[in-house]
C-alpha atoms as a PDB file:
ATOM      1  CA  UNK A   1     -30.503 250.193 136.710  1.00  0.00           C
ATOM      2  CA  UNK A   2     -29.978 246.793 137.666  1.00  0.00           C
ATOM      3  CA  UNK A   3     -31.569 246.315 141.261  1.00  0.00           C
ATOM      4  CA  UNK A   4     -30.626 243.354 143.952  1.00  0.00           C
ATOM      5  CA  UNK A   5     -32.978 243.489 146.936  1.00  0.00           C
ATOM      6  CA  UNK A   6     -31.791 241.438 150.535  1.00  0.00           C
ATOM      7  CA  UNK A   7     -34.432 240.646 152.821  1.00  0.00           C
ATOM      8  CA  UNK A   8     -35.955 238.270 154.771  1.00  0.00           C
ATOM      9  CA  UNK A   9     -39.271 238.584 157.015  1.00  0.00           C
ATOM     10  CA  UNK A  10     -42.405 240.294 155.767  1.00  0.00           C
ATOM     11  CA  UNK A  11     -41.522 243.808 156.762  1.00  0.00           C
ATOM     12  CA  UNK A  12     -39.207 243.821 153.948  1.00  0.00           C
ATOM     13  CA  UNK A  13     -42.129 242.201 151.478  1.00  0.00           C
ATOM     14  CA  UNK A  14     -43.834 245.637 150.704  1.00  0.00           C
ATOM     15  CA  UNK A  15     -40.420 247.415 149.538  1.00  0.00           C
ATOM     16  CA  UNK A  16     -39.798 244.605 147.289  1.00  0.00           C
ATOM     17  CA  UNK A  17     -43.916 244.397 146.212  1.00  0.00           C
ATOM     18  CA  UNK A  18     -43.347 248.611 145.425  1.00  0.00           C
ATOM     19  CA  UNK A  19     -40.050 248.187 143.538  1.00  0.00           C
ATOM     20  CA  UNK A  20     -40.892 245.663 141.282  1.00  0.00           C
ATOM     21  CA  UNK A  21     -44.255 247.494 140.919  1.00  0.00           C
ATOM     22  CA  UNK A  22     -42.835 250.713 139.952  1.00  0.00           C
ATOM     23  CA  UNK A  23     -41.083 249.023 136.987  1.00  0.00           C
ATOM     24  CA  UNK A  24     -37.626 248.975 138.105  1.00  0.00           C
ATOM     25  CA  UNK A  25     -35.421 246.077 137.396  1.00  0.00           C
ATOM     26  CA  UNK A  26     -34.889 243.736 140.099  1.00  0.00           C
ATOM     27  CA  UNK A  27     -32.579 241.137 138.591  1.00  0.00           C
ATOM     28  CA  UNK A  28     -31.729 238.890 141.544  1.00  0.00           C
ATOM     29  CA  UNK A  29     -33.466 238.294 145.649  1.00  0.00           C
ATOM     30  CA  UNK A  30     -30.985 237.527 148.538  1.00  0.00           C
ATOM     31  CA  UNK A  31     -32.590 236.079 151.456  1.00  0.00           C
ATOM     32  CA  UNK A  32     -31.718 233.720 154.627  1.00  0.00           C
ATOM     33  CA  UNK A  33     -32.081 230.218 154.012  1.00  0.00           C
ATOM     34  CA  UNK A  34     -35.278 228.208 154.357  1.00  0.00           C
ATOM     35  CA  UNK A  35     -35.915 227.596 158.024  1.00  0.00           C
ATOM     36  CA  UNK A  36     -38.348 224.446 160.354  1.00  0.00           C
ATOM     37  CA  UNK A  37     -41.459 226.149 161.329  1.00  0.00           C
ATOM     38  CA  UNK A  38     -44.543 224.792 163.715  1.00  0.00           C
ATOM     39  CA  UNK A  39     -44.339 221.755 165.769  1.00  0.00           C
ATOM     40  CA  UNK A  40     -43.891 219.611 162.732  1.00  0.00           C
ATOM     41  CA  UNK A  41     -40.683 221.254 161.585  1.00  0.00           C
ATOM     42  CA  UNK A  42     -41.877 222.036 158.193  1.00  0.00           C
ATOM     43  CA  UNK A  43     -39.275 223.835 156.244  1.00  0.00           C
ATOM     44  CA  UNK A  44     -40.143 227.194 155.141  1.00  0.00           C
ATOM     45  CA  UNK A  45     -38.980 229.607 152.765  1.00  0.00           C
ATOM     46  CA  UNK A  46     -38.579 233.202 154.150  1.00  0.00           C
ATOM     47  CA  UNK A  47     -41.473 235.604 153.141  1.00  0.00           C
ATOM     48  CA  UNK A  48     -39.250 237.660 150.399  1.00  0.00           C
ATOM     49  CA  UNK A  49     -37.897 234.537 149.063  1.00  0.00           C
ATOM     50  CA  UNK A  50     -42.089 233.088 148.945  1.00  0.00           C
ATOM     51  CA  UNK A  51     -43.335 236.617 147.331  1.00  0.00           C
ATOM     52  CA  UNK A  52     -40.356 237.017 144.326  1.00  0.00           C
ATOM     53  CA  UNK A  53     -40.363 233.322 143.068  1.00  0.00           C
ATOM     54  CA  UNK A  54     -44.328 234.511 142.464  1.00  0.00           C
ATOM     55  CA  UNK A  55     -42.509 236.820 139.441  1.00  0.00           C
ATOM     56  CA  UNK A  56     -39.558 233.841 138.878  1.00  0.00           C
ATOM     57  CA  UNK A  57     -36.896 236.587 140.146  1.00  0.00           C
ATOM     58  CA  UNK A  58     -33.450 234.665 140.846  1.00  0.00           C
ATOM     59  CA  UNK A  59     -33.247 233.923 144.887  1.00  0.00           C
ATOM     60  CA  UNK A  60     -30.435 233.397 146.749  1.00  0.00           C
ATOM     61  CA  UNK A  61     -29.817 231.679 149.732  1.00  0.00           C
ATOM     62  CA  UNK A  62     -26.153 231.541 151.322  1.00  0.00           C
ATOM     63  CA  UNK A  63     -25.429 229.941 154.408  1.00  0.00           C
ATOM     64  CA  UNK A  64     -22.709 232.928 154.485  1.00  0.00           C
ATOM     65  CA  UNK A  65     -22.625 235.523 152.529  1.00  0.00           C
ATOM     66  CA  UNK A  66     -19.318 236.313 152.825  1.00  0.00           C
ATOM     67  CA  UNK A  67     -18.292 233.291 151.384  1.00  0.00           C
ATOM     68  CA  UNK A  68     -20.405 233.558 147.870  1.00  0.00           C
ATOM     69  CA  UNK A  69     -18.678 236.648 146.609  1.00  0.00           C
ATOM     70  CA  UNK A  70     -18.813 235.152 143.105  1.00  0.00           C
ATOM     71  CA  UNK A  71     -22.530 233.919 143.252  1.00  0.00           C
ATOM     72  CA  UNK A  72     -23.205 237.388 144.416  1.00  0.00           C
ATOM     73  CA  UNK A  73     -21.697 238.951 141.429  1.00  0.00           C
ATOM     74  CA  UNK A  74     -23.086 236.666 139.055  1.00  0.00           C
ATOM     75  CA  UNK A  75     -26.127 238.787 138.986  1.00  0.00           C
ATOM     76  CA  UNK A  76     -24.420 241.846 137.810  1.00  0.00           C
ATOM     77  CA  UNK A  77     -26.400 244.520 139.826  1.00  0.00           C
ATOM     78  CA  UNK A  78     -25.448 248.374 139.915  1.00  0.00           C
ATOM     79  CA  UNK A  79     -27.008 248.551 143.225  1.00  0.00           C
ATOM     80  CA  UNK A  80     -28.023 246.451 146.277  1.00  0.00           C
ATOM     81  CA  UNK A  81     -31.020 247.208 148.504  1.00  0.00           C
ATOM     82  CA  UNK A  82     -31.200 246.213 151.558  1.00  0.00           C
ATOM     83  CA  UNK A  83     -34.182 245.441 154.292  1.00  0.00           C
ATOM     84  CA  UNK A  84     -34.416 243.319 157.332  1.00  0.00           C
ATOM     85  CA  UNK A  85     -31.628 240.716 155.815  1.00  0.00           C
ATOM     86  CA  UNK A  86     -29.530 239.244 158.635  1.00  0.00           C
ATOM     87  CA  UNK A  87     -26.072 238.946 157.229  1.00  0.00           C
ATOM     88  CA  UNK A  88     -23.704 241.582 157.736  1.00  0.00           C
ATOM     89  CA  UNK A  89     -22.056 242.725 154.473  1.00  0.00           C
ATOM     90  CA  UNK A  90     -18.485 242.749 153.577  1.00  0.00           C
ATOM     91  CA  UNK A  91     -16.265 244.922 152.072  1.00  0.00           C
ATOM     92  CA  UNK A  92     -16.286 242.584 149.336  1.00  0.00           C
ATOM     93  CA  UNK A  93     -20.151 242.202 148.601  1.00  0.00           C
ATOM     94  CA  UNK A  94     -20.155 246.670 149.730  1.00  0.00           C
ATOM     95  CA  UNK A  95     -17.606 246.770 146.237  1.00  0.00           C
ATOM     96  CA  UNK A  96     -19.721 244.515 144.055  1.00  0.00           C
ATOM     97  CA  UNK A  97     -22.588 247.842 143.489  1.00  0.00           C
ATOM     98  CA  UNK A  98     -21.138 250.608 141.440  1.00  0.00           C
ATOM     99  CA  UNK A  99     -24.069 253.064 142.461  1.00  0.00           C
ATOM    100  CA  UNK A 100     -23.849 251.967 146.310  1.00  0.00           C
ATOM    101  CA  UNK A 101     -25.294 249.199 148.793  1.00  0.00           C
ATOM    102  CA  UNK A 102     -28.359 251.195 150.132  1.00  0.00           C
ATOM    103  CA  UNK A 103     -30.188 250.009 153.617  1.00  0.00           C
ATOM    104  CA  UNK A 104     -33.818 250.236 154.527  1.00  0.00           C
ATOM    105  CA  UNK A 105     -33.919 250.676 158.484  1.00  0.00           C
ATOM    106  CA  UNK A 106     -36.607 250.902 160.067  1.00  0.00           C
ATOM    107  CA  UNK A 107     -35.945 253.843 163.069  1.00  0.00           C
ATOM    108  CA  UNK A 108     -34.355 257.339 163.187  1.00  0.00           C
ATOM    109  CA  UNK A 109     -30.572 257.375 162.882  1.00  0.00           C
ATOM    110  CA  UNK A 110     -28.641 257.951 164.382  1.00  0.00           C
ATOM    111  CA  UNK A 111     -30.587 256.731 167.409  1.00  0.00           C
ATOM    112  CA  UNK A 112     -31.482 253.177 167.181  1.00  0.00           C
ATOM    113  CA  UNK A 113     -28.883 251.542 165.313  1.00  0.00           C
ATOM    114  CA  UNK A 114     -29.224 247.998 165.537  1.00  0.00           C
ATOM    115  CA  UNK A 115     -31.662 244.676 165.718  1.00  0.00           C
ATOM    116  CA  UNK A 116     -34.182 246.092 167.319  1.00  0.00           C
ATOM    117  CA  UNK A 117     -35.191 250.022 166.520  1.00  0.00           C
ATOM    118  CA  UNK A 118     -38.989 249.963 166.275  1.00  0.00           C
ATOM    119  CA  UNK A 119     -39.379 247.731 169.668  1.00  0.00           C
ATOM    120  CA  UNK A 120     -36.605 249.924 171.461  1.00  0.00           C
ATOM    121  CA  UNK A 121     -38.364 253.606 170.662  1.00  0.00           C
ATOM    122  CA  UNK A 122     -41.608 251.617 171.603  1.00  0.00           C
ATOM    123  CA  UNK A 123     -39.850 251.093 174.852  1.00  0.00           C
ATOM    124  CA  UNK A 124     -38.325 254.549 175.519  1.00  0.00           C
ATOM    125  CA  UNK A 125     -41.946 255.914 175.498  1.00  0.00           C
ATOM    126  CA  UNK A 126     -40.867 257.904 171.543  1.00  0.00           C
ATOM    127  CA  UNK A 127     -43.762 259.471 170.095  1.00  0.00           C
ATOM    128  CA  UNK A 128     -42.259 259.433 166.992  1.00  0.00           C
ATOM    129  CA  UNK A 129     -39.919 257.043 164.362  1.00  0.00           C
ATOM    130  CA  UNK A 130     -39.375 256.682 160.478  1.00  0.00           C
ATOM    131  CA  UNK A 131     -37.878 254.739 157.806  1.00  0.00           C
ATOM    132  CA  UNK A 132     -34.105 255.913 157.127  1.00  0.00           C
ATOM    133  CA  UNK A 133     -32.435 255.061 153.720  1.00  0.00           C
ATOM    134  CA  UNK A 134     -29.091 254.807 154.834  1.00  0.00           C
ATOM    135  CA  UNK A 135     -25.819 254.287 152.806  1.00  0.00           C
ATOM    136  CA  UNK A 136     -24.525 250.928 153.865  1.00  0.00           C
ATOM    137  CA  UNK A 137     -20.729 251.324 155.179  1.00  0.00           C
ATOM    138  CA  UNK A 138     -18.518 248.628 157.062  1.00  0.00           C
ATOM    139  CA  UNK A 139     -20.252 248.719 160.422  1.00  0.00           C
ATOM    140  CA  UNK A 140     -23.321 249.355 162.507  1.00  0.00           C
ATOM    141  CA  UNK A 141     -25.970 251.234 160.440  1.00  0.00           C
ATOM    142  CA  UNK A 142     -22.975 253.976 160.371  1.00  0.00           C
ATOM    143  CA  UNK A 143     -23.513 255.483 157.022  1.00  0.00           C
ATOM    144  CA  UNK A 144     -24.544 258.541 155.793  1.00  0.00           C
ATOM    145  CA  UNK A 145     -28.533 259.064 155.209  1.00  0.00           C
ATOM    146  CA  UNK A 146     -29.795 259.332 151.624  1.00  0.00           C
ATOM    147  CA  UNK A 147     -33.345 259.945 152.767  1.00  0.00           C
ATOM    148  CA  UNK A 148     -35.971 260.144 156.166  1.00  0.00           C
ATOM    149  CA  UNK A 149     -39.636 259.894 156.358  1.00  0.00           C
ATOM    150  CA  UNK A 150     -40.948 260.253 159.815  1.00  0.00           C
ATOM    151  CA  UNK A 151     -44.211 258.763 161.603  1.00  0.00           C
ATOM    152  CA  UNK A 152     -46.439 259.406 164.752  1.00  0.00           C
ATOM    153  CA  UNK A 153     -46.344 256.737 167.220  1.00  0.00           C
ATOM    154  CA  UNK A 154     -49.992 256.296 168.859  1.00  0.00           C
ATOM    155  CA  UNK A 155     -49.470 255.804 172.682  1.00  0.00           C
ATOM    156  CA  UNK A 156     -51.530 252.642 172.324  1.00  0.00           C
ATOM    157  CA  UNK A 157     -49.760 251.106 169.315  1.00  0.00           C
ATOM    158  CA  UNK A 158     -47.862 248.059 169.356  1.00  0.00           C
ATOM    159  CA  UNK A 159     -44.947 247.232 168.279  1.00  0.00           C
ATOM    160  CA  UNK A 160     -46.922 244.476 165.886  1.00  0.00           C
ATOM    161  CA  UNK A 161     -49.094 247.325 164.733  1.00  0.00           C
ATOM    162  CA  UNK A 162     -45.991 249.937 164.110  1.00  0.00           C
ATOM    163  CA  UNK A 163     -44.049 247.419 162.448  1.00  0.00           C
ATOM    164  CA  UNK A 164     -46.763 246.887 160.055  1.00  0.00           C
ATOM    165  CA  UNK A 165     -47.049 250.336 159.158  1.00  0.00           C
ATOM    166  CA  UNK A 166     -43.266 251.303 159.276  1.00  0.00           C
ATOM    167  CA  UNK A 167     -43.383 248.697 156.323  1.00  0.00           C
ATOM    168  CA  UNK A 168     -45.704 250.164 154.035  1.00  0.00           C
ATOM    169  CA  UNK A 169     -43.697 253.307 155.042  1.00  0.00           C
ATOM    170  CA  UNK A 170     -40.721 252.289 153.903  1.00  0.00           C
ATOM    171  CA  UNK A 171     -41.951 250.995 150.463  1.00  0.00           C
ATOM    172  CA  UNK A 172     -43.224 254.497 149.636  1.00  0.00           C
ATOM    173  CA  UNK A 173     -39.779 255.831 150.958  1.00  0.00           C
ATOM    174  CA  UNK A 174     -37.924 253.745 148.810  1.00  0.00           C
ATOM    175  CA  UNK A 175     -39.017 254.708 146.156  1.00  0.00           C
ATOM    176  CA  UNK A 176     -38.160 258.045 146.503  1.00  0.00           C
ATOM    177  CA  UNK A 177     -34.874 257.101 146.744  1.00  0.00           C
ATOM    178  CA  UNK A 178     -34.584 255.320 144.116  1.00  0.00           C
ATOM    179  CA  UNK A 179     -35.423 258.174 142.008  1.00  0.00           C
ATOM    180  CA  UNK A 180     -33.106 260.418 143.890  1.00  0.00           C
ATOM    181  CA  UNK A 181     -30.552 257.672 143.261  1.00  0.00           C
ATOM    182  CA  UNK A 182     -31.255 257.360 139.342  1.00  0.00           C
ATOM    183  CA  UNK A 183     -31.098 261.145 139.054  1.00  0.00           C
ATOM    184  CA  UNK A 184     -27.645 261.298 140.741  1.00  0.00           C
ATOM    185  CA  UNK A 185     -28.627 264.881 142.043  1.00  0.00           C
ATOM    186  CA  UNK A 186     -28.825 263.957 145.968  1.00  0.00           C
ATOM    187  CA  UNK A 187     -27.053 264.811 149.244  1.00  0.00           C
ATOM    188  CA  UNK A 188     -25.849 262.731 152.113  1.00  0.00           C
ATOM    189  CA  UNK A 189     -26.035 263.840 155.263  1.00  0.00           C
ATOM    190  CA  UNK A 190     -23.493 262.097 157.779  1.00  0.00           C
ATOM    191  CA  UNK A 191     -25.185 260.939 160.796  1.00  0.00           C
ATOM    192  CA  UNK A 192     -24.165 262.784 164.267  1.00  0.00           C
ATOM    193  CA  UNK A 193     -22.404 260.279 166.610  1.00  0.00           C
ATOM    194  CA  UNK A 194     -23.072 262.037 169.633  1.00  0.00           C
ATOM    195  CA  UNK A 195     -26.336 260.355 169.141  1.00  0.00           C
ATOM    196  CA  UNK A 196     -25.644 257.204 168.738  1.00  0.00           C
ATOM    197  CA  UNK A 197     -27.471 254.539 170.357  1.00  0.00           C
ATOM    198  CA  UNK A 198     -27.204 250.537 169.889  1.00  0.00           C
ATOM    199  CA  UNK A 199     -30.101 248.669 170.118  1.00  0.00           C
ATOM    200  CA  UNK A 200     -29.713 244.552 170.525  1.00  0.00           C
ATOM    201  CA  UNK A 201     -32.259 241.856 169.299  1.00  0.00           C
ATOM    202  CA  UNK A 202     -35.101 241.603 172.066  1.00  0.00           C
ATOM    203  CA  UNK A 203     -35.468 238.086 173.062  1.00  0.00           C
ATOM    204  CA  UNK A 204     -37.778 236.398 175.888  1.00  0.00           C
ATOM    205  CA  UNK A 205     -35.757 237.320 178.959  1.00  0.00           C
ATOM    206  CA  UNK A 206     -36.467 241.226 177.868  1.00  0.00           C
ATOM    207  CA  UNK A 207     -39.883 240.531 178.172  1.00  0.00           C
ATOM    208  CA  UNK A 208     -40.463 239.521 181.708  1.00  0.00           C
ATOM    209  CA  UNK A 209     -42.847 242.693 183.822  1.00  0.00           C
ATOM    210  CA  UNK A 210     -41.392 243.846 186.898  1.00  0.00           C
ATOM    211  CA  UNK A 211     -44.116 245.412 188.366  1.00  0.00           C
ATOM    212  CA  UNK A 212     -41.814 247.863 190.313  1.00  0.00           C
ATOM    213  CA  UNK A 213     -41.380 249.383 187.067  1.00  0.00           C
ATOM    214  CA  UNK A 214     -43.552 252.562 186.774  1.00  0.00           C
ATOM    215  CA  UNK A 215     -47.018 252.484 184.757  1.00  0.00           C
ATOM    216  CA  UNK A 216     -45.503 253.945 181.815  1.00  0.00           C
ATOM    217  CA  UNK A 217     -42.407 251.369 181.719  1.00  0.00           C
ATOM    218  CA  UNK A 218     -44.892 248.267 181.834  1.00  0.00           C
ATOM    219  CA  UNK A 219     -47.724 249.376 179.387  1.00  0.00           C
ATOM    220  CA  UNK A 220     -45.391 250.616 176.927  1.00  0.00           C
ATOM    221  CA  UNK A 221     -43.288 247.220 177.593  1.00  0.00           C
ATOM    222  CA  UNK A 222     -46.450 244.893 176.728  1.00  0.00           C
ATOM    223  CA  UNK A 223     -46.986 247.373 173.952  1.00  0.00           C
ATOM    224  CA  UNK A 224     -43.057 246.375 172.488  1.00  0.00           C
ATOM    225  CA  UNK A 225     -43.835 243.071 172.992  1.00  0.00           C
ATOM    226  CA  UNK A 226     -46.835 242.060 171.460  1.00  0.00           C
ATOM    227  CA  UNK A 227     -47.239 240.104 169.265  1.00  0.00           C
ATOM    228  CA  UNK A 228     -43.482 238.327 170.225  1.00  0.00           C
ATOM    229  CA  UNK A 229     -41.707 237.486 172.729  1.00  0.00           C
ATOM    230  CA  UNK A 230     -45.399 238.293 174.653  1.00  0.00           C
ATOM    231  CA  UNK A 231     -44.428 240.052 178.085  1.00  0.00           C
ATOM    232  CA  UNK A 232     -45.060 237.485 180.800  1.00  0.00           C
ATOM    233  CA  UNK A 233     -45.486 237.424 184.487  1.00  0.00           C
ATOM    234  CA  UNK A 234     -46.863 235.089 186.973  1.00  0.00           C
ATOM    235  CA  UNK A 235     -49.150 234.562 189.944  1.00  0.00           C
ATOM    236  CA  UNK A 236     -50.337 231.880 192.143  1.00  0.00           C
ATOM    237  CA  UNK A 237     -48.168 229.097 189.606  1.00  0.00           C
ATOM    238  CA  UNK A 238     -49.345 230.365 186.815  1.00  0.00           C
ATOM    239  CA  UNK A 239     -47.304 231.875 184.087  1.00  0.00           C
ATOM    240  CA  UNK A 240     -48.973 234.527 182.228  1.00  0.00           C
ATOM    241  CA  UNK A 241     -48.551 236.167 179.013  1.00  0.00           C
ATOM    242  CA  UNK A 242     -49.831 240.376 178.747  1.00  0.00           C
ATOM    243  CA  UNK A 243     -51.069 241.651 175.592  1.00  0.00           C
ATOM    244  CA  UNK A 244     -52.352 244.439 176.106  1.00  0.00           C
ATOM    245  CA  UNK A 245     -52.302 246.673 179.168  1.00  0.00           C
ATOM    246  CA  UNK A 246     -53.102 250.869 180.265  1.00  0.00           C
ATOM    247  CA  UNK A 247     -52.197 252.867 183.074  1.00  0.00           C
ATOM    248  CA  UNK A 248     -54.483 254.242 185.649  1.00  0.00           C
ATOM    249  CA  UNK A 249     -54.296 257.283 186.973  1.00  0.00           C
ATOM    250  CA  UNK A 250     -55.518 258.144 190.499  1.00  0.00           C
ATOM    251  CA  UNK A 251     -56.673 255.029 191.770  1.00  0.00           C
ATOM    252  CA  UNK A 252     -57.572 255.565 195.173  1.00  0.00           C
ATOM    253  CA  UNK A 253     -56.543 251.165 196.797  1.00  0.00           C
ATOM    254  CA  UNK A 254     -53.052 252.108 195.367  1.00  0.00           C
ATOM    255  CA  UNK A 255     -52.163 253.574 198.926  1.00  0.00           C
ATOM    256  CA  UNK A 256     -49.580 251.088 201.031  1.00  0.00           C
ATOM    257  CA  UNK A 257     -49.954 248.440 198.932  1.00  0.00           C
ATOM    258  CA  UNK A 258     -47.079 245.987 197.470  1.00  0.00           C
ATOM    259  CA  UNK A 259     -46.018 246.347 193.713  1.00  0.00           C
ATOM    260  CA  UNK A 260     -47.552 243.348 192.230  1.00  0.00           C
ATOM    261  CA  UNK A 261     -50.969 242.895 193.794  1.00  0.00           C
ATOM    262  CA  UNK A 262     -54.039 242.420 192.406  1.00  0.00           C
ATOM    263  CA  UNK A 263     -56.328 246.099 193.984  1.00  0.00           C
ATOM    264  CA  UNK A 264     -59.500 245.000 192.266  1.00  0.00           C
ATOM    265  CA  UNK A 265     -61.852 241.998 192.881  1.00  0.00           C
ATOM    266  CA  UNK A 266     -64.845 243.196 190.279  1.00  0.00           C
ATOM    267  CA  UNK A 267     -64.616 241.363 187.006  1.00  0.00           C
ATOM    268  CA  UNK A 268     -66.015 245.127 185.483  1.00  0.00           C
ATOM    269  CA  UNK A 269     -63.147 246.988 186.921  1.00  0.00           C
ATOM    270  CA  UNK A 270     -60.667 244.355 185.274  1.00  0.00           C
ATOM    271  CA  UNK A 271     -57.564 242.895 186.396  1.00  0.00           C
ATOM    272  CA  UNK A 272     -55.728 246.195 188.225  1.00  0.00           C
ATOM    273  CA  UNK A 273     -52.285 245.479 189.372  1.00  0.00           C
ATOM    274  CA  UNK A 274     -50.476 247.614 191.824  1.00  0.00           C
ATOM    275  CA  UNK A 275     -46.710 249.411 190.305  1.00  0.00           C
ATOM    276  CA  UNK A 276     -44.186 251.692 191.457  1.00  0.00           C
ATOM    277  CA  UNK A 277     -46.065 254.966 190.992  1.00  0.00           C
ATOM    278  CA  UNK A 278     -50.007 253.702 190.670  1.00  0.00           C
ATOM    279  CA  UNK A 279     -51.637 251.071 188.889  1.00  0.00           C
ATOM    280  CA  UNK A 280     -51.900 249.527 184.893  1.00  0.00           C
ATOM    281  CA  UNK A 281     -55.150 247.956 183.765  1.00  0.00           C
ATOM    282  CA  UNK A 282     -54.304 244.053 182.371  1.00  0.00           C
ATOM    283  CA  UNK A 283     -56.819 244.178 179.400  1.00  0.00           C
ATOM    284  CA  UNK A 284     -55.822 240.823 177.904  1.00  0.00           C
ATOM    285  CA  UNK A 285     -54.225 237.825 179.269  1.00  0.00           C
ATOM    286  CA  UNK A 286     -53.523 233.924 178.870  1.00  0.00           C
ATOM    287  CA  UNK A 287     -52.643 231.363 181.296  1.00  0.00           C
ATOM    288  CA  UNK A 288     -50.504 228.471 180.237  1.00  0.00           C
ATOM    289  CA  UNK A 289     -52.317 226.559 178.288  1.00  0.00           C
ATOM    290  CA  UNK A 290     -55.567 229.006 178.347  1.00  0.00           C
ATOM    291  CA  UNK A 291     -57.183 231.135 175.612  1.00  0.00           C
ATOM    292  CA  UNK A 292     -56.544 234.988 175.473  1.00  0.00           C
ATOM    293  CA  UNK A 293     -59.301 236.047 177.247  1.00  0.00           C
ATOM    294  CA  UNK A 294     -60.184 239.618 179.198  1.00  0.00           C
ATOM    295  CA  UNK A 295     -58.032 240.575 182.409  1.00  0.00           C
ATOM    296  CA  UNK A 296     -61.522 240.832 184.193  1.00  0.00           C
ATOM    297  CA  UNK A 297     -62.886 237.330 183.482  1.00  0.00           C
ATOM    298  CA  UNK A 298     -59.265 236.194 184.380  1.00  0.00           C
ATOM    299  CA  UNK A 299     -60.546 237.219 187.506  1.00  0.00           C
ATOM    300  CA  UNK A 300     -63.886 235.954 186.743  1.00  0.00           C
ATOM    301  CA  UNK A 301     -62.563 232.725 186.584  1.00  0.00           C
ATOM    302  CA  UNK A 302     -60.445 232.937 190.029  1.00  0.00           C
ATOM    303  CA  UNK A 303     -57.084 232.733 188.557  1.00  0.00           C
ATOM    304  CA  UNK A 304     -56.021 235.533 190.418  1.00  0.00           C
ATOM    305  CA  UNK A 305     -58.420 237.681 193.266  1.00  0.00           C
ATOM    306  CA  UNK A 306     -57.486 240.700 195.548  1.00  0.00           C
ATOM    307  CA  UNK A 307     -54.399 240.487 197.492  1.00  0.00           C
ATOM    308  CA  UNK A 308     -52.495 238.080 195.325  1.00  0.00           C
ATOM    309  CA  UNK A 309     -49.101 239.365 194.089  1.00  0.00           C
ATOM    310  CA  UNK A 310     -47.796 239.096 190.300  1.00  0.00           C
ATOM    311  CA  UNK A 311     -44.046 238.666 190.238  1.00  0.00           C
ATOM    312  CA  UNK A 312     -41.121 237.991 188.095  1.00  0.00           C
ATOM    313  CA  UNK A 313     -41.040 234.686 186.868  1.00  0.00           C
END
């Protein structure tokens, strides 16, 4: 079985890392082109592309996909796995792979179809998500599932942390497939579209904390945020990124105050900011042009005291 894997960021490095390592044939790498990184602009291959020329596997690169049909079939593969690419396929590249195109996504379907499915179920408060191996049809993540492993979401984890383990996830899950696929004794199961639910790619404007928001909405928005785009706010000029926040429950100063101020003025009760239905705990901050420091020495330091009012940038 002649295997093609397209991918680009790290989360798709471990899939790759467990197919090659469990012998199968991988016989050609698609990934997005090199891209300027840092302040310097140095170009920079993707991660996949950086991890399979370390085993001299064929990479390619196209601008467009769509457009290299040929190149595309020059490596001859039965099958095409897919994780985290970029490009949307076409019917032509979908009729290239006579045992199927096969997608890794990282999130149940048939909720969470889209760019963003582990931030988005981070968001919605989920306590749980998996890796789907999904059949890859013409259209949004609309094909029929191969194969699901699920996972416990921790009510502190972010969406850094998650990712990271939704990755080694989905190299043990598929492998299973893989062996399901080899076998040829499987069944699909078409995914219910009552359920459906498009998720788009999470940018910087997603990120901003409205503290009217309730306790749960803003912890578990820092939490889908970290490590990028960082939620922000600002107070008093200053723009300032969250990484880490918690609700509070029962906090007595909450009464007839604004959503948005600052309740505490003791560096050991930490930075405590007034929302719709209580109060979240700022555990770690950074000013513009500041280190990440503790929300209580950002108090420390008088960036903020009692009374002053976070707001939407």
């Amino acid at each position: 079985m002649r295997i093609v894997f397209a991918g680009t960021p790290d989360f798709a490095v471990a899939p790759l890392e467990n197919i090659i390592n469990s012998g199968y044939d991988v016989v050609g790498v698609i990934t997005q082109t090199d891209k300027p990184q840092g302040r310097k602009g140095i170009l920079t291959p993707p991660p996949v592309k950086a991890f399979a020329e370390k085993f001299s596997i064929p990479v390619l690169q196209p601008l467009k996909l769509r457009d290299e049909v040929e190149l595309v079939r020059s490596l001859k593969g039965d099958l095409l796995i897919t994780c985290a690419y970029g490009q949307i396929l076409t019917q032509e590249i979908l009729d290239l792979f006579p045992l199927g195109v096969w997608n890794i996504h990282a999130g149940l379907l048939p909720k969470y179809r889209g760019a963003s499915p582990i931030q988005s179920c981070i968001l919605a408060g989920e306590s749980k998500t998996g890796i789907s191996i999904m059949k890859t049809e013409l259209g949004l993540d609309c094909g029929d599932i191969l194969l699901v492993d699920e996972l416990e979401i921790s009510r502190t984890e972010t969406y850094g942390e998650l990712s990271n383990r939704l990755s080694v996830l989905s190299a043990q899950t598929i492998i299973k497939a893989l062996k399901l696929l080899e076998t040829g004794e499987y069944t699909l199961t078409k995914q219910d579209e009552e359920g459906v639910q498009v998720v788009r790619k999470i940018g910087k404007d997603h990120a901003k904390i409205d503290f009217s928001g309730t306790a749960e909405e803003i912890v578990n928005l820092v939490r889908a945020m970290n490590p990028q785009p960082i939620a922000y706010t600002a107070v008093n000029g200053l723009k300032v990124n969250v990484f880490l926040a918690e609700e509070i429950e029962n906090f007595e100063e909450c009464a007839g105050q604004v959503c948005g101020e600052v309740l505490s003025s003791s560096p050991k009760q930490g930075l405590i900011v007034k929302c719709k239905d209580g109060a979240v705990r700022l555990l770690e901050v950074q000013s513009s042009g500041g280190k990440r420091i503790k929300g209580g020495d950002f108090l420390n330091g008088r960036k903020a005291q009692k009374g002053d009012v976070f707001h939407v940038e």
